[in-house]
C-alpha atoms as a PDB file:
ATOM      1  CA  UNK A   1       0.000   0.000   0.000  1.00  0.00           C
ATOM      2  CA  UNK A   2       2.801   2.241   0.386  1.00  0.00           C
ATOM      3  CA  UNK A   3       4.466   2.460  -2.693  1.00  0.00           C
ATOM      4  CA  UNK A   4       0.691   2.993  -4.344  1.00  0.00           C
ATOM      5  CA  UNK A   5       0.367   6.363  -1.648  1.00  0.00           C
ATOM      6  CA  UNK A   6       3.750   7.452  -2.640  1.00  0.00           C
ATOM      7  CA  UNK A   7       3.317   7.345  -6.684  1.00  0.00           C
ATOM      8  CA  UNK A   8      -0.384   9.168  -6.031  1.00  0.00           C
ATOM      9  CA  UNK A   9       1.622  11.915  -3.949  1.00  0.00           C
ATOM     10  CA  UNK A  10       4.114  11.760  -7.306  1.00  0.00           C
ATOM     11  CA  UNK A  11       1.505  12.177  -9.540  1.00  0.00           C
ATOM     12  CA  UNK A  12      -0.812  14.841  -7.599  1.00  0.00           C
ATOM     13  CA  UNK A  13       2.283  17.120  -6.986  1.00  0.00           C
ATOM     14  CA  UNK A  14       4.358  16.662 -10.260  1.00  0.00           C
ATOM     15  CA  UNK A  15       2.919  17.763 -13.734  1.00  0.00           C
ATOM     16  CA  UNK A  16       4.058  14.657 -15.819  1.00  0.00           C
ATOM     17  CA  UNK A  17       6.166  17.082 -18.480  1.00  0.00           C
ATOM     18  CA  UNK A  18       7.697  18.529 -15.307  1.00  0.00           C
ATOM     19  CA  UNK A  19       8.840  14.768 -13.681  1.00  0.00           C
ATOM     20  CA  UNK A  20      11.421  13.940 -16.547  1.00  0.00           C
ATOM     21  CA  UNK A  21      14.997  15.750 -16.462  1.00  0.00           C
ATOM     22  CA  UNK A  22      15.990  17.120 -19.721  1.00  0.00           C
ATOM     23  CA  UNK A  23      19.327  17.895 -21.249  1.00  0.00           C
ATOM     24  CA  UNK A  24      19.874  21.173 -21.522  1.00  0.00           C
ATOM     25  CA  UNK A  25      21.659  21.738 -25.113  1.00  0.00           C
ATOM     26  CA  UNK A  26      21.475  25.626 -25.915  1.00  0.00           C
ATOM     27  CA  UNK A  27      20.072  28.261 -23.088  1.00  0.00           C
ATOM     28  CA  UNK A  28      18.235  31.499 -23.758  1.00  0.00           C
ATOM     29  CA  UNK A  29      16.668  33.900 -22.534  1.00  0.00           C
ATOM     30  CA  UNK A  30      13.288  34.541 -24.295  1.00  0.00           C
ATOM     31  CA  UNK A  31      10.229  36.861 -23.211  1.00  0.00           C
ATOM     32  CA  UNK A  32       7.329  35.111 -23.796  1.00  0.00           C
ATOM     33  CA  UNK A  33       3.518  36.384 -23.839  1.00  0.00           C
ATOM     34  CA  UNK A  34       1.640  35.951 -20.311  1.00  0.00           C
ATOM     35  CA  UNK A  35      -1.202  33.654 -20.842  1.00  0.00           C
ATOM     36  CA  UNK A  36      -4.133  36.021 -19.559  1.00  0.00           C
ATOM     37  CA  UNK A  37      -7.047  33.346 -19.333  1.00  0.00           C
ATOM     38  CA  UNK A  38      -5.207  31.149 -16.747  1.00  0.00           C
ATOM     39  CA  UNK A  39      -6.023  32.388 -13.303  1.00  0.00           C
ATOM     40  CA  UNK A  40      -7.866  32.266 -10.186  1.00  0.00           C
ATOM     41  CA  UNK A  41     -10.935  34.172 -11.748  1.00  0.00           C
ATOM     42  CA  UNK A  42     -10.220  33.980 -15.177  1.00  0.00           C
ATOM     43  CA  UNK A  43     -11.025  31.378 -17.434  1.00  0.00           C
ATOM     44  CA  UNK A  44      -9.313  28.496 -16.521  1.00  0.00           C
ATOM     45  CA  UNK A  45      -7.028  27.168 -13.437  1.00  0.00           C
ATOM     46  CA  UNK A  46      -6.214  24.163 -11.082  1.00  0.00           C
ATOM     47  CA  UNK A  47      -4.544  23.669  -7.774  1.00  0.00           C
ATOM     48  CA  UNK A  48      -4.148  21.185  -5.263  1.00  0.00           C
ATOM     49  CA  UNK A  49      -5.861  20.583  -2.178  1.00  0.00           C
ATOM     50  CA  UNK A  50      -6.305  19.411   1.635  1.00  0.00           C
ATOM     51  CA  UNK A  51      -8.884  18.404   3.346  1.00  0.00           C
ATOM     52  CA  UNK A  52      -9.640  16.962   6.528  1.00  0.00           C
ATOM     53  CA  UNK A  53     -13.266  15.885   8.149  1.00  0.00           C
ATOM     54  CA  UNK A  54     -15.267  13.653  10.508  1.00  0.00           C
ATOM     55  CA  UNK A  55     -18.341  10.934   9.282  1.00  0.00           C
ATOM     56  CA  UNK A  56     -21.301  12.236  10.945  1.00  0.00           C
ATOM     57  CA  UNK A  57     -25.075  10.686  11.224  1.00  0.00           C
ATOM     58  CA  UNK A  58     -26.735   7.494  12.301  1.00  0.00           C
ATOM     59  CA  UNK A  59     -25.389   3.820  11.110  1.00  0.00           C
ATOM     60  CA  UNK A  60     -28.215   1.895   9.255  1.00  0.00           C
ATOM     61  CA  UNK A  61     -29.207   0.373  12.667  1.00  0.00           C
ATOM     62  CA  UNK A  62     -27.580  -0.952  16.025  1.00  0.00           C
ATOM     63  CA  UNK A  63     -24.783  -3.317  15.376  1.00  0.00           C
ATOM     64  CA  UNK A  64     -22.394  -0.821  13.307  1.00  0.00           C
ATOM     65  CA  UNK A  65     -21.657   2.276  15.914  1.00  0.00           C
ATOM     66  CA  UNK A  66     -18.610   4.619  15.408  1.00  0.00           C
ATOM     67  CA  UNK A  67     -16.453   6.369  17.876  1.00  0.00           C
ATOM     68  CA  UNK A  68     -17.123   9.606  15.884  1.00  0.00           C
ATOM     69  CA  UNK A  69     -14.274  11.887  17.156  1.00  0.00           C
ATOM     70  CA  UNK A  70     -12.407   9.652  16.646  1.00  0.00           C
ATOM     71  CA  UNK A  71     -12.747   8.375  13.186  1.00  0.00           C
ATOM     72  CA  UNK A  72     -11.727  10.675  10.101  1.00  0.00           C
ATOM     73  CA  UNK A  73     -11.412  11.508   6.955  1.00  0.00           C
ATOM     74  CA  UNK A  74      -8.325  12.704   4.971  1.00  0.00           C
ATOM     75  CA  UNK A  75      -7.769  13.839   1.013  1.00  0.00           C
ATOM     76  CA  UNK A  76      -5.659  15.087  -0.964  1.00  0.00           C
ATOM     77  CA  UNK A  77      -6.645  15.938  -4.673  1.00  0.00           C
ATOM     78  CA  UNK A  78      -6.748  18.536  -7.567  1.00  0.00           C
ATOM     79  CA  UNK A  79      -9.261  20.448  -8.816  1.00  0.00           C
ATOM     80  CA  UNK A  80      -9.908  21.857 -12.135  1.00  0.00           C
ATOM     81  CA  UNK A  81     -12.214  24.988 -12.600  1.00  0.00           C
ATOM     82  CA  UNK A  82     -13.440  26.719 -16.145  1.00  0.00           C
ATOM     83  CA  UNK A  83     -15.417  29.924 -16.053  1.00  0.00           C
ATOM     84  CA  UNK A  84     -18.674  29.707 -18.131  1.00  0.00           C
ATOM     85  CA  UNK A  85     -19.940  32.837 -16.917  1.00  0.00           C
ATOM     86  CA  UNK A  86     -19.648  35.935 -13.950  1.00  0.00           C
ATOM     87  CA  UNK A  87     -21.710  33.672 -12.131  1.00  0.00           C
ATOM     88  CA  UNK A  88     -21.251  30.024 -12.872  1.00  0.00           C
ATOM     89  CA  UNK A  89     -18.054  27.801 -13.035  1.00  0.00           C
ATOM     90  CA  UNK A  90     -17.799  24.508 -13.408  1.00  0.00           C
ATOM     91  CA  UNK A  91     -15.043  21.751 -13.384  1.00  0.00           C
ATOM     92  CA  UNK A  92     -13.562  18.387 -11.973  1.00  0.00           C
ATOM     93  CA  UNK A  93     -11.684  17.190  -8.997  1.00  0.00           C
ATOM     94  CA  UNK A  94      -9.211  14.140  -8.759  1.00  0.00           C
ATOM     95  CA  UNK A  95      -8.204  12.678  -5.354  1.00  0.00           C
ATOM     96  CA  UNK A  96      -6.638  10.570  -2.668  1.00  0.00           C
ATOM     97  CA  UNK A  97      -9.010   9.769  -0.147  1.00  0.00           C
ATOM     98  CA  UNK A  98      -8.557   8.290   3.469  1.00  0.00           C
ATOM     99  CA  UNK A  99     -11.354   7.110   6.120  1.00  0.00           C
ATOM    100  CA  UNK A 100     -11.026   5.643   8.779  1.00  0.00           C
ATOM    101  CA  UNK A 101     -14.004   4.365  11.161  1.00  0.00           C
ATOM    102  CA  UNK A 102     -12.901   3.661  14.572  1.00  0.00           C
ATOM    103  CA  UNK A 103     -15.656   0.749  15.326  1.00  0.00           C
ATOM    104  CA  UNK A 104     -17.478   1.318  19.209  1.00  0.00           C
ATOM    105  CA  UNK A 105     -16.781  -1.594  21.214  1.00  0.00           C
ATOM    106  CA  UNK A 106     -20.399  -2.756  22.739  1.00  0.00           C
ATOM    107  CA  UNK A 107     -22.485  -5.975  23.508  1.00  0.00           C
ATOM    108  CA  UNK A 108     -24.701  -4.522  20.441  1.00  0.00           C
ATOM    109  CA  UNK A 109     -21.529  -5.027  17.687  1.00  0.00           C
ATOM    110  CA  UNK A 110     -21.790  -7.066  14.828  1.00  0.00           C
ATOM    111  CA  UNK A 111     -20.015  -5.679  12.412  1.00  0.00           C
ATOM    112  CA  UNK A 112     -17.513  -6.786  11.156  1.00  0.00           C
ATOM    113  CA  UNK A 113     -18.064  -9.130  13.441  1.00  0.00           C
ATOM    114  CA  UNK A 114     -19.077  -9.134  17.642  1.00  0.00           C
ATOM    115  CA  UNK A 115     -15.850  -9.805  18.979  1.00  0.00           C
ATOM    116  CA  UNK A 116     -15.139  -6.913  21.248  1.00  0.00           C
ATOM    117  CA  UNK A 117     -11.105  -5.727  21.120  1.00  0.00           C
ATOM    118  CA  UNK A 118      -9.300  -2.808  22.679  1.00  0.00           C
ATOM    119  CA  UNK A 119      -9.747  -0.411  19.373  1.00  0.00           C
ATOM    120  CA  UNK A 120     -11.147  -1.988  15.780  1.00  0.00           C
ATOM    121  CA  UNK A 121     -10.786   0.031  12.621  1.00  0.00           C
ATOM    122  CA  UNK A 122     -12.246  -0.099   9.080  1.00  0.00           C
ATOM    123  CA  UNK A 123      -9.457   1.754   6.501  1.00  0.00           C
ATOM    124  CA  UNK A 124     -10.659   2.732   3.182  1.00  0.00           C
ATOM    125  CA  UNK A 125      -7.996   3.717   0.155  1.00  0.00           C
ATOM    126  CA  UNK A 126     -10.105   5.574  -2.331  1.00  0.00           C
ATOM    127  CA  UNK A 127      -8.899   7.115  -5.446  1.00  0.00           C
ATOM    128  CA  UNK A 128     -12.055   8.814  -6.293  1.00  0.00           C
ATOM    129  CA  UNK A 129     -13.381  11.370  -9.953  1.00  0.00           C
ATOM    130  CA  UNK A 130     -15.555  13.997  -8.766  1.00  0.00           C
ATOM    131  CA  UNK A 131     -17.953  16.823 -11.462  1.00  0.00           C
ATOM    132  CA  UNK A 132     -18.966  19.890 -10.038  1.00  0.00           C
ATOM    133  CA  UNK A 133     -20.907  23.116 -10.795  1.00  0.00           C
ATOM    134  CA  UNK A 134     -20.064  26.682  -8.794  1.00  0.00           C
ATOM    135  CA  UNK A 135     -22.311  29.109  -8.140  1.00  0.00           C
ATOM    136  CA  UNK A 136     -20.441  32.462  -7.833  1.00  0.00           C
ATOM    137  CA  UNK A 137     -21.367  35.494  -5.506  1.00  0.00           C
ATOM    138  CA  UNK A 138     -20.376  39.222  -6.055  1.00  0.00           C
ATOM    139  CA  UNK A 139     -17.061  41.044  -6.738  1.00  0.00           C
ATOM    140  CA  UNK A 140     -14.302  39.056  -6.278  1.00  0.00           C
ATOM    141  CA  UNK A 141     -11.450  40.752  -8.786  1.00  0.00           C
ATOM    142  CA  UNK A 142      -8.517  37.961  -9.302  1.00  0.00           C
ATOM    143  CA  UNK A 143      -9.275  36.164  -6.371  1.00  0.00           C
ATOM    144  CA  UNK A 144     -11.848  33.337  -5.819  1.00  0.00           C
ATOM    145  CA  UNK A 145     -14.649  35.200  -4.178  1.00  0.00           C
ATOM    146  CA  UNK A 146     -17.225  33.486  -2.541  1.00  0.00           C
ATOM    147  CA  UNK A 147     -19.011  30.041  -3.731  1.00  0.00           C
ATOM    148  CA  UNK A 148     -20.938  27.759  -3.639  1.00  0.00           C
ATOM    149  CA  UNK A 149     -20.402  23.767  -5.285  1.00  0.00           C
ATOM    150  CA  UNK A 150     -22.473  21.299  -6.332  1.00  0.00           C
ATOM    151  CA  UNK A 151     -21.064  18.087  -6.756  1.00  0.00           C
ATOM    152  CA  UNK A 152     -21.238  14.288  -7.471  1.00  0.00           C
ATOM    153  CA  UNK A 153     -18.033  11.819  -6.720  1.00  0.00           C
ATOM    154  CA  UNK A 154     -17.515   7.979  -7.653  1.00  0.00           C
ATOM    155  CA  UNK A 155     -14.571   6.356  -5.274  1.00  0.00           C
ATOM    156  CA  UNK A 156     -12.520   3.481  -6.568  1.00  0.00           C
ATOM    157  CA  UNK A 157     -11.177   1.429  -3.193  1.00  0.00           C
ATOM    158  CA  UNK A 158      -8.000   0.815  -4.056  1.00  0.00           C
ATOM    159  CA  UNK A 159      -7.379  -0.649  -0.450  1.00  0.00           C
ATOM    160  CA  UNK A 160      -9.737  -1.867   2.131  1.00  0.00           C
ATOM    161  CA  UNK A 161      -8.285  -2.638   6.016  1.00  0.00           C
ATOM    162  CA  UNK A 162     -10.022  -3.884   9.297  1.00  0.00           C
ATOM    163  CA  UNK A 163      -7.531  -3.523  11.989  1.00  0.00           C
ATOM    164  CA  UNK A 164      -7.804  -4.492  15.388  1.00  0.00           C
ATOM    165  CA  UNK A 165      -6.055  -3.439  18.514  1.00  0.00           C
ATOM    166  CA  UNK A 166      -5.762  -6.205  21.474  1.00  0.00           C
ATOM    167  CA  UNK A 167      -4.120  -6.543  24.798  1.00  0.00           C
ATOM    168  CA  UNK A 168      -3.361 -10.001  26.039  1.00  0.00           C
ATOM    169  CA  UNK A 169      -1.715 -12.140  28.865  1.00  0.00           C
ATOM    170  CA  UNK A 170       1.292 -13.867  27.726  1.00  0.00           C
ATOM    171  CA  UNK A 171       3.038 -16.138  30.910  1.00  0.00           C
ATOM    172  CA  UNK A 172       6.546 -15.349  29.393  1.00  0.00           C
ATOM    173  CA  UNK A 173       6.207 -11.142  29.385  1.00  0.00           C
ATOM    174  CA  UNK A 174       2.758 -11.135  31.602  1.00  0.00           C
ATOM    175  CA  UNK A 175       1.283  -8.121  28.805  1.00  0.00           C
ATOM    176  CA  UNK A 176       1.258  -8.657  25.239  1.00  0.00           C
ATOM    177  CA  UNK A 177      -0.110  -5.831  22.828  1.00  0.00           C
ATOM    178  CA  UNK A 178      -0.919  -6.796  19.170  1.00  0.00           C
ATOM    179  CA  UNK A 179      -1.937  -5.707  15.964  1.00  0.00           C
ATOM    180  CA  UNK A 180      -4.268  -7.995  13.102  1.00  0.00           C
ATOM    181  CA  UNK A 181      -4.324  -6.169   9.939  1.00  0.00           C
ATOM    182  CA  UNK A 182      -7.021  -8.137   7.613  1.00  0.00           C
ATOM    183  CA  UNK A 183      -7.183  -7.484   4.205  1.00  0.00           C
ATOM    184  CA  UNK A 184      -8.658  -8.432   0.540  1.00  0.00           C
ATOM    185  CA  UNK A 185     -12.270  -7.742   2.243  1.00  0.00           C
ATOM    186  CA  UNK A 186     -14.654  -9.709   0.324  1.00  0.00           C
ATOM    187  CA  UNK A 187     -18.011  -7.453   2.043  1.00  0.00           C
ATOM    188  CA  UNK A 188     -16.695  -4.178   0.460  1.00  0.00           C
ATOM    189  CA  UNK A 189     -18.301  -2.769  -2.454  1.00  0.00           C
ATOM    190  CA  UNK A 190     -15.342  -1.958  -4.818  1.00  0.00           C
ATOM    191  CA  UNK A 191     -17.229   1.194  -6.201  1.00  0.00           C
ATOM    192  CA  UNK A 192     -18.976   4.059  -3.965  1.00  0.00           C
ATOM    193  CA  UNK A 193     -20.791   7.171  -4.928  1.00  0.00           C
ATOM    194  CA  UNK A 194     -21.816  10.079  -3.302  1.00  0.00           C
ATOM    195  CA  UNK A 195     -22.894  13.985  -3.614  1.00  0.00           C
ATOM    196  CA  UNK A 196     -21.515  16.824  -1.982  1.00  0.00           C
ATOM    197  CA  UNK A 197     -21.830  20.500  -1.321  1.00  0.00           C
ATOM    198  CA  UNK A 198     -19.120  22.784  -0.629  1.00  0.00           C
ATOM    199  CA  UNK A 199     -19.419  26.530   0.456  1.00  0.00           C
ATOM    200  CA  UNK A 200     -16.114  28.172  -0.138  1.00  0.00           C
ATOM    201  CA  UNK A 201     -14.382  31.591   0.501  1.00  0.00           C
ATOM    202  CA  UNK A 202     -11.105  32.222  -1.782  1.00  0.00           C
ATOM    203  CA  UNK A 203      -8.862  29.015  -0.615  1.00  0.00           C
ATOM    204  CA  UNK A 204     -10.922  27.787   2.776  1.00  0.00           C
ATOM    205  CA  UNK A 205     -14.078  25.469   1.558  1.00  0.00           C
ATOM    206  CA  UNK A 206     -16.564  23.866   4.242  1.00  0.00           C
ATOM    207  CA  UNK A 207     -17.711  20.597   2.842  1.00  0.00           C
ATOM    208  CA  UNK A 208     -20.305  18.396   3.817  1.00  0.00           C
ATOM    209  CA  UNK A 209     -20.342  14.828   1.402  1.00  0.00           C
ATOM    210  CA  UNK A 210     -23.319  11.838   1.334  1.00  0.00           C
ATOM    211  CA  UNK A 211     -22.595   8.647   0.315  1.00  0.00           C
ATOM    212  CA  UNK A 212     -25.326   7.356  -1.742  1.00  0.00           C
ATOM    213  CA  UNK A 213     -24.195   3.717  -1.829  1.00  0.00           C
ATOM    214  CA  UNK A 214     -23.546   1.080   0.719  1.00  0.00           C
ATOM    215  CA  UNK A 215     -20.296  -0.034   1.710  1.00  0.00           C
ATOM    216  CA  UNK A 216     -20.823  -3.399   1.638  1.00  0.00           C
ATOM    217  CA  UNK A 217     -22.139  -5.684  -0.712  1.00  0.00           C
ATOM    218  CA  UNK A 218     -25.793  -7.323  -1.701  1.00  0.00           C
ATOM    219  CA  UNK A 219     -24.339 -10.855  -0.828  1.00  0.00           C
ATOM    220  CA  UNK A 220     -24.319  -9.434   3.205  1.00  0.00           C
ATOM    221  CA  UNK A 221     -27.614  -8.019   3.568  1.00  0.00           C
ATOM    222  CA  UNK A 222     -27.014  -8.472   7.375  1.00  0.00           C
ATOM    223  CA  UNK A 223     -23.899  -6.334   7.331  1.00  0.00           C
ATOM    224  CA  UNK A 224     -25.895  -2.459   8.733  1.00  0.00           C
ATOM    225  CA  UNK A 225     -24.507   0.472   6.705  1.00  0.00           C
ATOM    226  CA  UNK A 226     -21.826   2.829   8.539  1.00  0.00           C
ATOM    227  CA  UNK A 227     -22.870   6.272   8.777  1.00  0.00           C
ATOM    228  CA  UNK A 228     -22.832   8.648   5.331  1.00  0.00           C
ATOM    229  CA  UNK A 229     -22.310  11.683   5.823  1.00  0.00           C
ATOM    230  CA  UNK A 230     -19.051  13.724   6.150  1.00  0.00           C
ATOM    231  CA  UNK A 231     -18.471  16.947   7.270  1.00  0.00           C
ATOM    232  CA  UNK A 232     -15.379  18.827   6.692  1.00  0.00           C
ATOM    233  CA  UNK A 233     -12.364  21.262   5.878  1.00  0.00           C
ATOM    234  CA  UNK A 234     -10.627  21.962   2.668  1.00  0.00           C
ATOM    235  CA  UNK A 235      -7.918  24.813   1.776  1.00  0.00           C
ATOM    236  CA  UNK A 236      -7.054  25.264  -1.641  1.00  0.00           C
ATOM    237  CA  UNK A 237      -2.664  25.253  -2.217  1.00  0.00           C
ATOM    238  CA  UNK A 238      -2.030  27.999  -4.609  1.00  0.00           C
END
């Protein structure tokens, strides 16, 4: 899983005609003409981004609670914006996304399973495609302004992990603490999709994100649904 984080970093923070050296073989110095329609408000422009958040709402019923402070989201994308009008934009976003559900230990659990353990986690390794449409307010001269998105997103899991956390009794060293990673799970879906709404000032966005699809698959109806909404913080890197 490593080495597939580290080439998505690669690719997010390196333009591909910008990641192979070139030999230098004759050096001058040439003015050329400023491209005028690339910019924050102007016709086109990208950037990266950061964002960080917290699942929010109900599970589907009792058997699936969270720990919700304590479980997260992370991403890291880019996103593409072309100006249609004063008033509405419109573009796509590509990105790395990371969340983790820290699984309440109860006598209600069932999911994954009921065994009870000192901390239980469910990982998901998204690469995830998102379309969007932005609603621009007022003034904003070569800046972002304020905004509005609309959005829809499909997730690819690249990696799903359900890691648990025990402490045992061990004669030879009286306390042993281990870690189970399981992976290759079979009861993930490996497609999601989801809407989203984002209300944004210049490079700090407030997001809030609804899965629309369940996590796991039809072949484990009894499996409940963790909860589907996400509520968050992104801040555009330009």
């Amino acid at each position: 899983m490593k080495p597939l984080i580290f080439i998505l970093i690669i690719i997010f923070l390196f333009p591909v005609r910008e990641a192979f050296s070139q030999e230098v073989l004759l050096e001058k110095e040439v003015e050329l003409p400023r491209r005028t329609d690339f910019g924050r408000n102007s016709r086109r422009f990208s950037h990266f981004y950061l964002g960080y958040g917290f699942p929010a709402g109900p599970s589907e019923f009792e058997g699936a609670d969270i720990r919700y402070i304590r479980s997260r989201q992370v991403v890291a994308g880019r996103r593409y914006k072309y100006k249609f009008t004063e008033v509405l934009s419109g573009g796509y976003d590509l990105e790395y996304r990371k969340t983790s559900f820290d699984l309440d230990q109860n006598s209600e659990k069932i999911f994954p399973n009921s065994r009870l353990h000192e901390k239980e986690l469910l990982i998901l390794h998204q690469a995830v495609a998102g379309l969007y449409f932005r609603i621009n307010s007022g003034k904003r001269g070569d800046y972002m302004g304020t905004f509005i998105d609309l959005g829809a997103d499909a997730a690819w899991l690249v990696e799903g992990k359900h890691v648990v956390f025990d402490t045992g009794i061990d004669p030879a060293f009286e306390a042993v603490k281990s870690k189970t990673v399981y992976k290759k799970l079979k009861y993930l879906n490996s497609f999601f999709y989801g809407a989203n709404v984002r209300v944004g000032r210049n490079r700090y966005l407030l997001t809030v994100q609804y899965r629309l699809s369940m996590l796991t698959g039809k072949d484990y109806p009894a499996y409940p649904d963790l909860p589907r909404w996400t509520f968050g913080l992104q801040i555009g890197i330009y």
